[in-house]
N, C-alpha and C. Protein backbone atom coordinates (compact mmCIF):
# COMPACT_ATOMS: atom_id res chain seq x y z
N UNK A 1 14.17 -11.49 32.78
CA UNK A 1 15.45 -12.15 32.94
C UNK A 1 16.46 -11.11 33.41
N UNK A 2 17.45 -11.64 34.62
CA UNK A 2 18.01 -10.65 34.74
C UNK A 2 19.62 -10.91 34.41
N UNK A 3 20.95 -10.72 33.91
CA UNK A 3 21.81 -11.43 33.99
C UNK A 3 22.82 -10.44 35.05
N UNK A 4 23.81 -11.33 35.53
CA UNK A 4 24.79 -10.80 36.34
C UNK A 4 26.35 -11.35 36.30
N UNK A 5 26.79 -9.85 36.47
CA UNK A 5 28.01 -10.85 35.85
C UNK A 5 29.43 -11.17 37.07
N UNK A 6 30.17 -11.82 36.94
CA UNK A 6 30.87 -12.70 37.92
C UNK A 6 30.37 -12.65 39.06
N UNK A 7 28.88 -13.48 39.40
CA UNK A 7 28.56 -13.84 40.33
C UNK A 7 27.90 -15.64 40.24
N UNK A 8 28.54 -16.22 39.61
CA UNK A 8 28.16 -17.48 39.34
C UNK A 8 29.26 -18.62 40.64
N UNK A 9 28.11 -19.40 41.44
CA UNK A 9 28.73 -19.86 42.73
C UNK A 9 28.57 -21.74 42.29
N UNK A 10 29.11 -21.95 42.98
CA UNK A 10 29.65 -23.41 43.18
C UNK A 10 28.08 -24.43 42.59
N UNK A 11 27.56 -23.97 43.41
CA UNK A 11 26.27 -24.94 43.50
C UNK A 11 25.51 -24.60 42.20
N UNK A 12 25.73 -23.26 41.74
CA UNK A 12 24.55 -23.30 40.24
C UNK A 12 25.40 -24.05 39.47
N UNK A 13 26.73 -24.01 39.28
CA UNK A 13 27.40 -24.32 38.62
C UNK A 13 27.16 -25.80 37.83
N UNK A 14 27.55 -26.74 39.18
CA UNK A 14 27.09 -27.81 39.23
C UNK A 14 25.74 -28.43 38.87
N UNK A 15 24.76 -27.65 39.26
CA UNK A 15 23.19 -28.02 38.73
C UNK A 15 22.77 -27.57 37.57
N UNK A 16 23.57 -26.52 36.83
CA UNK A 16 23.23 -26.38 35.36
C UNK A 16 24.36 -27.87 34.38
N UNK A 17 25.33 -28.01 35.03
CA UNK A 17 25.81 -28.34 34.10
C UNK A 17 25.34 -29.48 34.35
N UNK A 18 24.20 -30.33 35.63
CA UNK A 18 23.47 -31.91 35.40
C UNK A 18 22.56 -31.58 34.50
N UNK A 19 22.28 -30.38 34.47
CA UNK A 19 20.69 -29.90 34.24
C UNK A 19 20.61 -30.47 32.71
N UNK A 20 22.22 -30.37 31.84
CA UNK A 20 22.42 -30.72 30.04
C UNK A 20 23.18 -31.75 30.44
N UNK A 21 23.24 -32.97 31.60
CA UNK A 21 23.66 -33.98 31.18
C UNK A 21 25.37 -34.00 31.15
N UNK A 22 25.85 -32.90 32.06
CA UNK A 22 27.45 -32.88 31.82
C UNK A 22 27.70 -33.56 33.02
N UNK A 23 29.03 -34.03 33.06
CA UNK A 23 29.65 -34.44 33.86
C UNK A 23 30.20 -33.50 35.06
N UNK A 24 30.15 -33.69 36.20
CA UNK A 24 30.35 -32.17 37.05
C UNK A 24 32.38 -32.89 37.20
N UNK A 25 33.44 -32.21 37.55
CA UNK A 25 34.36 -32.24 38.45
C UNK A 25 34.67 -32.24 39.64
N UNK A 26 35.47 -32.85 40.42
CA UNK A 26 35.71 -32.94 42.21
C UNK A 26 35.68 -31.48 42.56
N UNK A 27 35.02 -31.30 43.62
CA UNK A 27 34.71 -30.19 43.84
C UNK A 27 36.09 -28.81 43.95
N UNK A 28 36.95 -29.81 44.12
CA UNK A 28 38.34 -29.11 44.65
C UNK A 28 38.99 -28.09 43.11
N UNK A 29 38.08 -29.07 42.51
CA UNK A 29 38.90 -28.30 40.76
C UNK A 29 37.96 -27.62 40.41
N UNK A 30 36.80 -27.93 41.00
CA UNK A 30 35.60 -26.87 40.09
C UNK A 30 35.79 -25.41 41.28
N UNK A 31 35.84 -25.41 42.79
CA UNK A 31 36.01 -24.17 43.22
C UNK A 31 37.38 -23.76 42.27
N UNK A 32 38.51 -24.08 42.36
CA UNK A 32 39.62 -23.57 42.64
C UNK A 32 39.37 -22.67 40.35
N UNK A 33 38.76 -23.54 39.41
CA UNK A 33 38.26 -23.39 38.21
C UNK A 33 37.34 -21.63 38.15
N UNK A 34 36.28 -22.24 39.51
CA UNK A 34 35.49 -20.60 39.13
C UNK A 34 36.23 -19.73 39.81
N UNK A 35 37.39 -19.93 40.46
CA UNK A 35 37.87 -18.53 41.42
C UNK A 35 39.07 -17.78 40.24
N UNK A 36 39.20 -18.82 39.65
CA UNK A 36 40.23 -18.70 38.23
C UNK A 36 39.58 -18.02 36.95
N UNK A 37 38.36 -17.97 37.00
CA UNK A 37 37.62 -17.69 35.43
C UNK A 37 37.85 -16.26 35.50
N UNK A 38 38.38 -15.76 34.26
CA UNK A 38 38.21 -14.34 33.71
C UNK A 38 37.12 -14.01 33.98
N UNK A 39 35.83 -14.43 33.80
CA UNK A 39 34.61 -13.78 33.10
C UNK A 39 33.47 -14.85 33.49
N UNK A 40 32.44 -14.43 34.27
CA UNK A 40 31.22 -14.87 34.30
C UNK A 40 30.12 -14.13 34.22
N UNK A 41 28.95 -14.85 33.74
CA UNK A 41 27.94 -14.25 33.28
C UNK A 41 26.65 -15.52 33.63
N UNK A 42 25.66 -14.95 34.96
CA UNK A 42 24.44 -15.69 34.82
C UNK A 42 23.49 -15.58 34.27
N UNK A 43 22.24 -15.95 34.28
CA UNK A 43 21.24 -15.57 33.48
C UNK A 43 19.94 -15.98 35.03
N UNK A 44 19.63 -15.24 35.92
CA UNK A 44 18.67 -15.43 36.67
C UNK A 44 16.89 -15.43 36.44
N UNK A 45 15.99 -16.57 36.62
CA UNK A 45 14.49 -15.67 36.41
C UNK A 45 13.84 -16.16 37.44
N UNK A 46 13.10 -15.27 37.81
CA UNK A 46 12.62 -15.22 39.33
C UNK A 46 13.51 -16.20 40.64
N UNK A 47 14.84 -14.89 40.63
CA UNK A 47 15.54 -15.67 41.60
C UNK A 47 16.40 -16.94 41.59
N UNK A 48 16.27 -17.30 40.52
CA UNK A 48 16.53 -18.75 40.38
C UNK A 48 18.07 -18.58 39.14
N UNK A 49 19.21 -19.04 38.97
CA UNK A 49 19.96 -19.38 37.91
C UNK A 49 19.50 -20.22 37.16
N UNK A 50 19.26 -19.62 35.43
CA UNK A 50 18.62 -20.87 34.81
C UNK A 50 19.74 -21.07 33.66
N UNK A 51 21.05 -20.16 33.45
CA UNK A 51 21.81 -19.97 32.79
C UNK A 51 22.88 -19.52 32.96
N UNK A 52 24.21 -19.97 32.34
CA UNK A 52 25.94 -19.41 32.74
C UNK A 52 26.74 -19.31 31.85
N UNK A 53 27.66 -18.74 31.60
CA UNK A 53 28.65 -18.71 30.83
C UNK A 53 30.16 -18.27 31.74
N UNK A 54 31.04 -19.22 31.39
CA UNK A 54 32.07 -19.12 31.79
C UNK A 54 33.40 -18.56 31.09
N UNK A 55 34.14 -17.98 31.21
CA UNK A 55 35.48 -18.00 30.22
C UNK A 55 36.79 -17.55 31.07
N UNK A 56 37.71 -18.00 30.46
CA UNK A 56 39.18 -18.08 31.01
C UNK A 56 39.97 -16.99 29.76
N UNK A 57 41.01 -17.03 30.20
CA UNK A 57 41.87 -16.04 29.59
C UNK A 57 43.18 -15.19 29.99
N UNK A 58 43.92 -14.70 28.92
CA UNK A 58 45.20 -13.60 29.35
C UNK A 58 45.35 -12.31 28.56
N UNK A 59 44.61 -12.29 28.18
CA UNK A 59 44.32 -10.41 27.42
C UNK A 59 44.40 -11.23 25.77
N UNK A 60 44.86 -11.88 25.17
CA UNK A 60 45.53 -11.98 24.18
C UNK A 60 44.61 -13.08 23.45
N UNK A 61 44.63 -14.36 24.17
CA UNK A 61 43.23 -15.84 24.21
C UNK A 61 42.38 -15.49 25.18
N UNK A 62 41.14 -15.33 24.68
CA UNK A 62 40.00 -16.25 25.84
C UNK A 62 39.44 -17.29 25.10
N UNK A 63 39.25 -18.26 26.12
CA UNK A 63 38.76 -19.22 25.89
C UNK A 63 36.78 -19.58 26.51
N UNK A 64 36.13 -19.72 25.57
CA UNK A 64 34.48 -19.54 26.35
C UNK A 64 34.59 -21.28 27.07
N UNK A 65 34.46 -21.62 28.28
CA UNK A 65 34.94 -23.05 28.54
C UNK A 65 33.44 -23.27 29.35
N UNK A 66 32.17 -22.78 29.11
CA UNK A 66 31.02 -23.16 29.90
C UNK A 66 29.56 -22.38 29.08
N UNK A 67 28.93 -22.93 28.52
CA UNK A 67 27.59 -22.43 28.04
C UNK A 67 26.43 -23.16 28.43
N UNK A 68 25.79 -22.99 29.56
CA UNK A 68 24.60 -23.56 29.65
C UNK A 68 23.41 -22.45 30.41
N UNK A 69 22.69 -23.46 29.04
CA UNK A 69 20.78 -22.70 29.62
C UNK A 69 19.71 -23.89 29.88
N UNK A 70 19.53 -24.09 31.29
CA UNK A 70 18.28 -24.93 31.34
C UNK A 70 18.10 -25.52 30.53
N UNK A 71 17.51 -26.93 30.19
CA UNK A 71 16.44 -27.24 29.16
C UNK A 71 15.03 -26.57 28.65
N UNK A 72 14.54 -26.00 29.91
CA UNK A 72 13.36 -25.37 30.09
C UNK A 72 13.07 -24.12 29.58
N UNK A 73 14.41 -23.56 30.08
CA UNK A 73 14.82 -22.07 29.50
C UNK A 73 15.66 -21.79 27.89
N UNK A 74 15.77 -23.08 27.70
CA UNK A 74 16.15 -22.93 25.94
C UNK A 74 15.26 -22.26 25.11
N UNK A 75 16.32 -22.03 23.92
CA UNK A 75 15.04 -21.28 22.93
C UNK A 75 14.47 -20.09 23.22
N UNK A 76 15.00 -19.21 24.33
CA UNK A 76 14.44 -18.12 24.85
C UNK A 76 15.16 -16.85 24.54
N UNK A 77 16.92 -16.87 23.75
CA UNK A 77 17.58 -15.78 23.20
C UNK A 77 18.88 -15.70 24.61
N UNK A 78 18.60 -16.58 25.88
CA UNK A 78 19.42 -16.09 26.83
C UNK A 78 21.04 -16.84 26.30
N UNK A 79 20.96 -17.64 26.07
CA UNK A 79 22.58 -18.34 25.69
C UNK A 79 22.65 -17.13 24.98
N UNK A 80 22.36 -16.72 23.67
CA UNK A 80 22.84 -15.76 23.26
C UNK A 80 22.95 -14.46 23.72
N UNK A 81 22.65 -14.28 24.78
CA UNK A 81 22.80 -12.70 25.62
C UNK A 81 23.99 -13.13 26.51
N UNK A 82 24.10 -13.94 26.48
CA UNK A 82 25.31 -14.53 27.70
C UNK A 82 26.54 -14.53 26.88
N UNK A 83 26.59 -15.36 25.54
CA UNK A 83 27.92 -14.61 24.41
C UNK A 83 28.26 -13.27 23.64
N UNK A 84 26.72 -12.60 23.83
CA UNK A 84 26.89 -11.40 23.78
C UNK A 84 27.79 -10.73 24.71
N UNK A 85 27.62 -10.81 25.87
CA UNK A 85 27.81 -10.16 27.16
C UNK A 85 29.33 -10.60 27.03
N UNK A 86 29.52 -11.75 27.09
CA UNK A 86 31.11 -12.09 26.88
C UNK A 86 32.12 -11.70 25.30
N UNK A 87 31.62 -11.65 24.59
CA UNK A 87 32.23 -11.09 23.19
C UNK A 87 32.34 -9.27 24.05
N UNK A 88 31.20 -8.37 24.28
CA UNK A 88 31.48 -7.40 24.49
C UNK A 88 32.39 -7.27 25.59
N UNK A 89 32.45 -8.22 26.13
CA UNK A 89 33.84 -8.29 27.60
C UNK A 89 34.66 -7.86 26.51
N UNK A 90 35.30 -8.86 26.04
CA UNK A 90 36.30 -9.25 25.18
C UNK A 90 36.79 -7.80 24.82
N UNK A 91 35.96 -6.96 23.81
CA UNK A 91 35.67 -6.04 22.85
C UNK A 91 36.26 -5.02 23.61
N UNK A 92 35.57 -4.70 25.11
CA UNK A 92 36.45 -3.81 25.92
C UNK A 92 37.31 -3.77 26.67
N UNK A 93 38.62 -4.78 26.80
CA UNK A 93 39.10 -5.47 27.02
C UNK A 93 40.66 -5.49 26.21
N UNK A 94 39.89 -5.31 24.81
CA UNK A 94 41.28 -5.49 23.46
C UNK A 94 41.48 -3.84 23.44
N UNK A 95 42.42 -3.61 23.42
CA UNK A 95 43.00 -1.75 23.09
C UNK A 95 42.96 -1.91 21.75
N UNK A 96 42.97 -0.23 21.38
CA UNK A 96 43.07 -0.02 19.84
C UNK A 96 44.28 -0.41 19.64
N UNK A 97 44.37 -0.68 18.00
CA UNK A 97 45.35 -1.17 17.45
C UNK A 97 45.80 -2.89 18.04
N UNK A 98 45.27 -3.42 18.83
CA UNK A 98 45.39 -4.75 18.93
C UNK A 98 44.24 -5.55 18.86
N UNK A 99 44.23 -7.42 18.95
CA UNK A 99 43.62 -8.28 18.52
C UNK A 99 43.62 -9.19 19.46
N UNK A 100 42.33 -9.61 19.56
CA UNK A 100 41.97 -10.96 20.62
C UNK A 100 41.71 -12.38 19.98
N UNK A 101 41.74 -13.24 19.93
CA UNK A 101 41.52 -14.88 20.06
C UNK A 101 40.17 -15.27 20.65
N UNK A 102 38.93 -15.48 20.32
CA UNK A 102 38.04 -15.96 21.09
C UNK A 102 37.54 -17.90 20.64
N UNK A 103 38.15 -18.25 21.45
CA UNK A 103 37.65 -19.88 21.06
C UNK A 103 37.07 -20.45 21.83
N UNK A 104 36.25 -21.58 21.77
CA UNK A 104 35.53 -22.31 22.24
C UNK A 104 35.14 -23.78 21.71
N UNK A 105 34.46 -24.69 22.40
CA UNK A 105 34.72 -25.85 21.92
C UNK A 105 32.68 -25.93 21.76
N UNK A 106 32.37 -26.22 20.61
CA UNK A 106 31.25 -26.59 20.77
C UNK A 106 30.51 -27.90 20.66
N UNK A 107 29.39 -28.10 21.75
CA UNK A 107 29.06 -29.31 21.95
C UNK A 107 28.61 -30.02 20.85
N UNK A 108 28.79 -30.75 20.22
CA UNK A 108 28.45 -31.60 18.99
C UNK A 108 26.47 -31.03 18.42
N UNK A 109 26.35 -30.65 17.23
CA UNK A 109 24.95 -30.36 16.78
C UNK A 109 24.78 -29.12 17.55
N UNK A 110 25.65 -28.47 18.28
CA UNK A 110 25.33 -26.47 18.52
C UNK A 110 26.11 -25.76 17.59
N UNK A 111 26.79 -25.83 16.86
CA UNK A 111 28.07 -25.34 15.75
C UNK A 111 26.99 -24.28 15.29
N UNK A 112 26.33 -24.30 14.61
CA UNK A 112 25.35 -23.18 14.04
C UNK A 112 25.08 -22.11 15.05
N UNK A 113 24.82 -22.64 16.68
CA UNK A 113 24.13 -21.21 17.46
C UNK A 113 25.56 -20.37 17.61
N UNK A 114 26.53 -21.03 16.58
CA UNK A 114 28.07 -20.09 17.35
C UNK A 114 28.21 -19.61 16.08
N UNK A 115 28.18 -20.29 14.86
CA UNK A 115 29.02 -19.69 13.68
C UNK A 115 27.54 -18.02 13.83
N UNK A 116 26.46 -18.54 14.11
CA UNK A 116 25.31 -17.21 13.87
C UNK A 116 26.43 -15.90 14.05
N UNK A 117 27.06 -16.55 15.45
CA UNK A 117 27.51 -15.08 16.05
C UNK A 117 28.73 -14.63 16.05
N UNK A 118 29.59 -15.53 14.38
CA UNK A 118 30.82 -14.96 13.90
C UNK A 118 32.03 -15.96 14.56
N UNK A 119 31.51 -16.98 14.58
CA UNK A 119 32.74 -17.84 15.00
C UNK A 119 32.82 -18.98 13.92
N UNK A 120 33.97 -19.29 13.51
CA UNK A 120 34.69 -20.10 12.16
C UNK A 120 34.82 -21.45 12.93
N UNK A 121 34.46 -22.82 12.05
CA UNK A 121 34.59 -23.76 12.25
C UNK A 121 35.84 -24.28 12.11
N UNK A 122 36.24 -24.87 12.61
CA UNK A 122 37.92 -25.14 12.70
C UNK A 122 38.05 -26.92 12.21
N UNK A 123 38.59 -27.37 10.92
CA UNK A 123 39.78 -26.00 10.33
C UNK A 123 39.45 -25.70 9.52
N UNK A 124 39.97 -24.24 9.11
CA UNK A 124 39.45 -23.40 8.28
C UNK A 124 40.80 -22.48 7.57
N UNK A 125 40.99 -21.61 6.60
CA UNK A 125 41.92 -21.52 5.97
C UNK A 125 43.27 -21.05 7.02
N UNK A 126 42.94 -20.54 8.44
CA UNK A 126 43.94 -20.07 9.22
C UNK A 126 44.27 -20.93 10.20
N UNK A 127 43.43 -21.99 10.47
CA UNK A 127 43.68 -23.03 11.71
C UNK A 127 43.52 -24.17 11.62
N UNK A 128 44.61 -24.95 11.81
CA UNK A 128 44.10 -26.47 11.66
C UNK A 128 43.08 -27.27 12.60
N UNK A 129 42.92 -28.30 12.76
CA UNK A 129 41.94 -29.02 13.65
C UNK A 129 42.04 -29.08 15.09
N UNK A 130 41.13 -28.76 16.02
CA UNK A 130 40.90 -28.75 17.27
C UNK A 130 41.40 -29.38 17.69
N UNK A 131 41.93 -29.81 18.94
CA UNK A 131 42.40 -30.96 19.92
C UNK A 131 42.20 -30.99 21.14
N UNK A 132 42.24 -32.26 21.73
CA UNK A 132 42.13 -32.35 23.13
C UNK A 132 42.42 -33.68 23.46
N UNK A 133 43.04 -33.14 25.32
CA UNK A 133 43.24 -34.94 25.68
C UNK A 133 42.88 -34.62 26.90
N UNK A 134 41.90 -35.92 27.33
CA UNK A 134 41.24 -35.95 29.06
C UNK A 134 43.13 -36.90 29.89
N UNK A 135 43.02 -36.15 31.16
CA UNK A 135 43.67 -36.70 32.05
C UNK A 135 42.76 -37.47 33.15
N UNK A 136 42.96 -38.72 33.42
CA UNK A 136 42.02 -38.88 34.42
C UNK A 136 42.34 -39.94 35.40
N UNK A 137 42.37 -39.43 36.91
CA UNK A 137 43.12 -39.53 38.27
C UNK A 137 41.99 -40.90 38.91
């Protein structure tokens, strides 16, 4: 496996995220989305993207806004080399004496492959409950 990082293009994008059944965006928001991302990270095997991670951010929040590995390629440790890879972004990234924000939204029944790797279920004694609202044109 090889991973690489901010080189994740339009078209894997789109075919990992049919690959788990997501909904893709008009293409106009998904380029203008990856030219915007802080932080990418693929996961290639023989040539091929079988894995991505995306994240946004301003030194202070990042937000992880994309985790996918194949169906095929699940179960293999790469999602987790891909939040590795992005936590250690993060890590070098924050100066001494200051503090980062790392959140993410997880897909319903993955909560466990995140708390493994030190992330708090929300809410919890410092944050109240998650939110979100779809706009749709």
């Amino acid at each position: 496996m090889i991973y690489r990082e901010n080189a994740l293009s339009y078209d894997d994008y789109c075919r990992l995220r049919e690959s788990v059944a997501w909904l893709n965006f008009s293409r106009e928001q998904t380029e203008k989305a990856l030219n915007n991302s802080l932080y990418t990270v693929i996961a290639e095997d023989d040539g091929k993207v079988v894995g991505m991670g995306r994240m946004t951010g301003d030194g202070l929040y990042y937000l992880i806004v994309d985790i996918v590995v194949q169906p095929d390629h699940q179960k293999k440790g790469i999602g987790s080399t891909i939040i590795d890879m992005m936590i250690d972004y993060v890590d070098r990234e924050t100066p001494i004496g200051g503090r980062s924000s790392v959140q993410l939204t997880a897909e319903k029944g993955k909560e466990t492959f995140y708390e493994k790797r030190g992330f708090k279920l929300i809410p919890h004694e410092h944050c109240g409950s998650g939110m979100r609202k779809i706009i749709r044109k």
